[in-house]
C-alpha atoms as a PDB file:
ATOM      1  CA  UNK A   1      34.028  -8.914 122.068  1.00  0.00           C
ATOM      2  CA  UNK A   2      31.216  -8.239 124.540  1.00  0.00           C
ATOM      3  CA  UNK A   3      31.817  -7.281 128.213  1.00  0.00           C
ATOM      4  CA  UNK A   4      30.530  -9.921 130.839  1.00  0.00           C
ATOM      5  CA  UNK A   5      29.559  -8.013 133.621  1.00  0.00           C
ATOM      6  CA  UNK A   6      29.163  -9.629 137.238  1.00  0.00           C
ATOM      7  CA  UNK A   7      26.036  -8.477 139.170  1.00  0.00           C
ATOM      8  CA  UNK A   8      26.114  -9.841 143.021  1.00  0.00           C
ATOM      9  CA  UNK A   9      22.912 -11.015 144.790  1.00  0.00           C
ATOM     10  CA  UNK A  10      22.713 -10.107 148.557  1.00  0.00           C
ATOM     11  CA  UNK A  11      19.235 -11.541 148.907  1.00  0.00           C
ATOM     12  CA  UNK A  12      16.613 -13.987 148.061  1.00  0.00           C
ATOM     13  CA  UNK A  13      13.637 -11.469 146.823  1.00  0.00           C
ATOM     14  CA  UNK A  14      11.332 -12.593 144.310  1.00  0.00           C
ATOM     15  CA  UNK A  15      13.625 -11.844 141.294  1.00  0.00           C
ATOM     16  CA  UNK A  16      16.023 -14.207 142.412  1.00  0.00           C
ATOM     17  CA  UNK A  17      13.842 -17.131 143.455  1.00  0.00           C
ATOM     18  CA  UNK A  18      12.662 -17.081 139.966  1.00  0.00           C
ATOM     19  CA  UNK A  19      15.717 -17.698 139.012  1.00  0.00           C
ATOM     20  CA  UNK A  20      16.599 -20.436 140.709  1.00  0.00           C
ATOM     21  CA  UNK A  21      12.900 -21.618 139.591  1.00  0.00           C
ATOM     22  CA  UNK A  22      14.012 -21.315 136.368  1.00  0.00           C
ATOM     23  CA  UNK A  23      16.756 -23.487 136.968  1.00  0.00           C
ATOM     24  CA  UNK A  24      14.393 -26.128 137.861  1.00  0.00           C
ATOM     25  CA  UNK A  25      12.614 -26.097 134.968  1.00  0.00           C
ATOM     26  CA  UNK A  26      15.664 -26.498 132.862  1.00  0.00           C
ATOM     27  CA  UNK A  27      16.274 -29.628 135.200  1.00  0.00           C
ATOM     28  CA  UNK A  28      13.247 -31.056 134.318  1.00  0.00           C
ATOM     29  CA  UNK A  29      13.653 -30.165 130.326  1.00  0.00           C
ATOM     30  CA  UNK A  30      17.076 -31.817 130.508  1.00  0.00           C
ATOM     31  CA  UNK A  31      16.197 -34.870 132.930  1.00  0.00           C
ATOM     32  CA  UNK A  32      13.108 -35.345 129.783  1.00  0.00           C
ATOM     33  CA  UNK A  33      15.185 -35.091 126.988  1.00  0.00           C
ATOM     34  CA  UNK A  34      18.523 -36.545 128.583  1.00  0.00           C
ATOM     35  CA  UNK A  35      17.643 -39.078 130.971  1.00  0.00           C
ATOM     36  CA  UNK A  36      14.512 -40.701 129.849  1.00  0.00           C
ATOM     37  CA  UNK A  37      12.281 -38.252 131.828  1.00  0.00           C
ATOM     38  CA  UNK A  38      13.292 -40.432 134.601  1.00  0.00           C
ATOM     39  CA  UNK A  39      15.023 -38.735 137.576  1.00  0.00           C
ATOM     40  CA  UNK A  40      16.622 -42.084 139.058  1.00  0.00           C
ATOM     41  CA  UNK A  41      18.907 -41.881 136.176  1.00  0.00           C
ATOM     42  CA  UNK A  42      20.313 -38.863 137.369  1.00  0.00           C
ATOM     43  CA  UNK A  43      21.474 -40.859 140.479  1.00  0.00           C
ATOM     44  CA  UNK A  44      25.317 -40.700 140.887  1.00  0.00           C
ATOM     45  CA  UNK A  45      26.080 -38.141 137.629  1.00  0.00           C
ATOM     46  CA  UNK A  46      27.605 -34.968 137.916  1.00  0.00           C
ATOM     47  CA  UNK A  47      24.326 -33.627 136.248  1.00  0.00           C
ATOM     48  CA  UNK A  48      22.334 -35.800 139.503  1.00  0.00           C
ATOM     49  CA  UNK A  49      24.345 -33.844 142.318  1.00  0.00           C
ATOM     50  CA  UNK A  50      23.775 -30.806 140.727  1.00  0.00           C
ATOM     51  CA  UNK A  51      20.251 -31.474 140.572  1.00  0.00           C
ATOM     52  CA  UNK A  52      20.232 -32.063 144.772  1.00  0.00           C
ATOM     53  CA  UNK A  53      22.389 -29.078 145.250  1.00  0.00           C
ATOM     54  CA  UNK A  54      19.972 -26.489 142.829  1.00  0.00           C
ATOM     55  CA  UNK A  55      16.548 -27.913 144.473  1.00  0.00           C
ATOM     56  CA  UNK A  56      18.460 -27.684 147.935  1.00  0.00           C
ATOM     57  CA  UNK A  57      19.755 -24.348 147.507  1.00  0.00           C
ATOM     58  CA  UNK A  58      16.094 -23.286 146.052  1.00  0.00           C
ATOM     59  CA  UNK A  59      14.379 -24.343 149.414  1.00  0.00           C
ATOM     60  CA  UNK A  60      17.244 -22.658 151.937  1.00  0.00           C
ATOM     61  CA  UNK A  61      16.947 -19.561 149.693  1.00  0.00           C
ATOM     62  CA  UNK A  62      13.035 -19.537 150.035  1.00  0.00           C
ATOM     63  CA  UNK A  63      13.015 -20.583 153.946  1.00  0.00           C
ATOM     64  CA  UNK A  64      16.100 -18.164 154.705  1.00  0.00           C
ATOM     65  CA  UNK A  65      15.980 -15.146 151.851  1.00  0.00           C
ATOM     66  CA  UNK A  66      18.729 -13.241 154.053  1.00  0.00           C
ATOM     67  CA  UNK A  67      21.088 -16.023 153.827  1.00  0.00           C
ATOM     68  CA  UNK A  68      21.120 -16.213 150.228  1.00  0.00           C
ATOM     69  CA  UNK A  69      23.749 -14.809 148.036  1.00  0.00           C
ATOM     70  CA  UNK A  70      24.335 -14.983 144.402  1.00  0.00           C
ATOM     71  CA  UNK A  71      26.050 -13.601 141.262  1.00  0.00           C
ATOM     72  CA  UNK A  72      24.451 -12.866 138.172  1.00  0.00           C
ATOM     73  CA  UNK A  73      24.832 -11.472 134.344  1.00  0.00           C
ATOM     74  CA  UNK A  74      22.870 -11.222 131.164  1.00  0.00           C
ATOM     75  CA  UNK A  75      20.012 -11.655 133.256  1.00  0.00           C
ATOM     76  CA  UNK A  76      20.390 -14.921 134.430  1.00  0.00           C
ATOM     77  CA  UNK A  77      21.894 -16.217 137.727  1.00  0.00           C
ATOM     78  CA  UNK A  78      25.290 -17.760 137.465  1.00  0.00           C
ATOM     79  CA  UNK A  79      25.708 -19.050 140.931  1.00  0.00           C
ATOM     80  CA  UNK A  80      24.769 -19.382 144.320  1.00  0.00           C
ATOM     81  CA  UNK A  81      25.330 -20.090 148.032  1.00  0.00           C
ATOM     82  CA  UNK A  82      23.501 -19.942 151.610  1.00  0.00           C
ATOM     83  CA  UNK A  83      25.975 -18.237 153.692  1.00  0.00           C
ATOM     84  CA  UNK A  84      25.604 -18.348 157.645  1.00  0.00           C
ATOM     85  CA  UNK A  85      27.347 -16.511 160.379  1.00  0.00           C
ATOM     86  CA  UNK A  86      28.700 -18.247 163.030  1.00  0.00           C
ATOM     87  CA  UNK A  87      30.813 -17.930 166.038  1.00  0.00           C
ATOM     88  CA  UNK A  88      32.069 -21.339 167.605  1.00  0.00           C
ATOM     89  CA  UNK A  89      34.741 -23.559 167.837  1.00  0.00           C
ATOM     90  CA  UNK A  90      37.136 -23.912 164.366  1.00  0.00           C
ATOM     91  CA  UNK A  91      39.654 -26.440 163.689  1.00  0.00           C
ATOM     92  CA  UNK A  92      43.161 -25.518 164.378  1.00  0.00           C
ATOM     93  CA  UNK A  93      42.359 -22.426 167.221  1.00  0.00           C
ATOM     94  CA  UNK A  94      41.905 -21.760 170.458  1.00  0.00           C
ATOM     95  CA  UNK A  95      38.344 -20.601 171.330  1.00  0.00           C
ATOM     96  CA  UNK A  96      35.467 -19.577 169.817  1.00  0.00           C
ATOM     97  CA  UNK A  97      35.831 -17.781 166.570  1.00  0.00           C
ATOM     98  CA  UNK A  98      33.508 -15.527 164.026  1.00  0.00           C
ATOM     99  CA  UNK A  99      33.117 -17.403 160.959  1.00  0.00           C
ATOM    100  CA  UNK A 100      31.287 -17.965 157.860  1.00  0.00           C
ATOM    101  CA  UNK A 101      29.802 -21.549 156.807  1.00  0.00           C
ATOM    102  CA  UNK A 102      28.784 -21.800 153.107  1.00  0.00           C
ATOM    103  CA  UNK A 103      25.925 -24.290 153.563  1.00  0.00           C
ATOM    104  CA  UNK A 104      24.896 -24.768 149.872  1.00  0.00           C
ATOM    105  CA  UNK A 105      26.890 -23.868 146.880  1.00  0.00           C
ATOM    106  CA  UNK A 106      25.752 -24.630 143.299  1.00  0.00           C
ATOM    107  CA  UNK A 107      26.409 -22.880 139.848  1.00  0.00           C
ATOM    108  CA  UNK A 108      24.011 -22.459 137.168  1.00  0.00           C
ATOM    109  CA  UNK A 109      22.745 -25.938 135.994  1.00  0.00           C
ATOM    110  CA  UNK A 110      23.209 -24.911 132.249  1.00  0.00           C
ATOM    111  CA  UNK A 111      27.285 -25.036 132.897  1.00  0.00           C
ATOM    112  CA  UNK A 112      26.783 -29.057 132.316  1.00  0.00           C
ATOM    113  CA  UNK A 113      25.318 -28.347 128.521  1.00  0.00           C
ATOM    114  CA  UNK A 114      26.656 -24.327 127.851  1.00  0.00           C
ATOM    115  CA  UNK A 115      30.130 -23.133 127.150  1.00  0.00           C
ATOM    116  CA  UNK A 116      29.651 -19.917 128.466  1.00  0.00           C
ATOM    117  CA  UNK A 117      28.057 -21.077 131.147  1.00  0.00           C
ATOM    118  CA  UNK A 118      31.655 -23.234 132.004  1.00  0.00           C
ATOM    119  CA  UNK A 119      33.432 -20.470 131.253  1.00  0.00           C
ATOM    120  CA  UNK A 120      31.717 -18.447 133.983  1.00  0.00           C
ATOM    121  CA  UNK A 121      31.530 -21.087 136.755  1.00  0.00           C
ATOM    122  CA  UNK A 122      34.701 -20.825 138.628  1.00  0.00           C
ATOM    123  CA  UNK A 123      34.506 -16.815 138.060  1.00  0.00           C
ATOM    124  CA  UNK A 124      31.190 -16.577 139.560  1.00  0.00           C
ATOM    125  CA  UNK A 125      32.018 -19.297 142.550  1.00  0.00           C
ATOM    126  CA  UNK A 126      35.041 -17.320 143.157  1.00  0.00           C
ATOM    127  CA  UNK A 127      32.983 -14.142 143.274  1.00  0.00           C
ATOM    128  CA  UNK A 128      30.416 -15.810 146.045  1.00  0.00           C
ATOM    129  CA  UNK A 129      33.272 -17.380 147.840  1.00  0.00           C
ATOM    130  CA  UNK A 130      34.843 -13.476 148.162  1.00  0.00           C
ATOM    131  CA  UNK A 131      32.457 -11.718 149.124  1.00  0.00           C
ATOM    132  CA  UNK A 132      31.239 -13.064 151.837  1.00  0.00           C
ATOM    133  CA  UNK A 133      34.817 -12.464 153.610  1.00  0.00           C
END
C-alpha cells in the first residue's frame, strides 16, 4: 500500500497556477466529452459549481498570489482556498475581532470522475481549513 503524502501550498507562484491551469483544461476535456462541449449544460450540476469555484479560485490566486493556499500530492494539487485576514465585527462578540475569511474553496475537479481523488477531498479541505488557524 503506497503512502499518500500531503504537501501544503502557502503561495500562488508559478508552479501552482499551473496547476490550477491544469484544472481548467480538464474542465474543458470533461465539459467536451460530458456535456456536449457546451458549458450551459453545466448550469446547476455539482460538476457546474465546481467549474465557477476552480475558474474563480484561478483568478483570486493570480490577482492575490499571497492569499492563496493549497494542498498537494503526487504532483498534482488536491485543493485550494483564498484565505484573507481580517479584523472586524463577528457574529456572536463584542468588538472587533482578528479573523480569517476563506473566500474561495474548491477541491481538485477530478474528485467528480476519480476515486482517489474522493478519497482525498475532505482530507485535503480539512488540511486547508487547519492551517490557516
Amino acid at each position: 500500500m503506497t503512502k499518500n503524502i500531503l504537501e501544503y501550498i502557502n503561495y500562488a507562484d508559478s508552479t501552482a497556477i499551473s496547476y490550477l491551469i491544469f484544472w481548467q483544461e480538464k474542465i474543458d476535456e470533461y465539459i467536451r466529452e460530458f456535456y456536449g462541449s457546451n458549458p450551459e449544460n453545466t448550469l446547476r450540476t455539482k460538476f457546474g459549481y465546481c467549474v465557477n469555484k476552480s475558474l474563480a479560485l484561478l483568478e483570486a490566486a493570480t490577482d492575490s498570489p499571497n492569499m492563496f493556499r493549497g494542498v498537494k500530492s503526487s504532483n498534482m494539487l488536491q485543493a485550494g482556498s483564498i484565505i484573507e485576514s481580517r479584523v472586524g465585527e463577528i457574529y456572536l462578540y463584542e468588538g472587533e475581532q482578528q479573523h480569517l475569511l476563506l473566500d474561495i474553496q474548491c477541491c481538485c475537479t477530478l474528485e467528480l470522475f476519480t476515486p482517489k481523488c474522493i478519497r482525498n477531498k475532505k482530507r485535503c479541505s480539512n488540511l486547508v481549513d487547519s492551517r490557516n488557524h
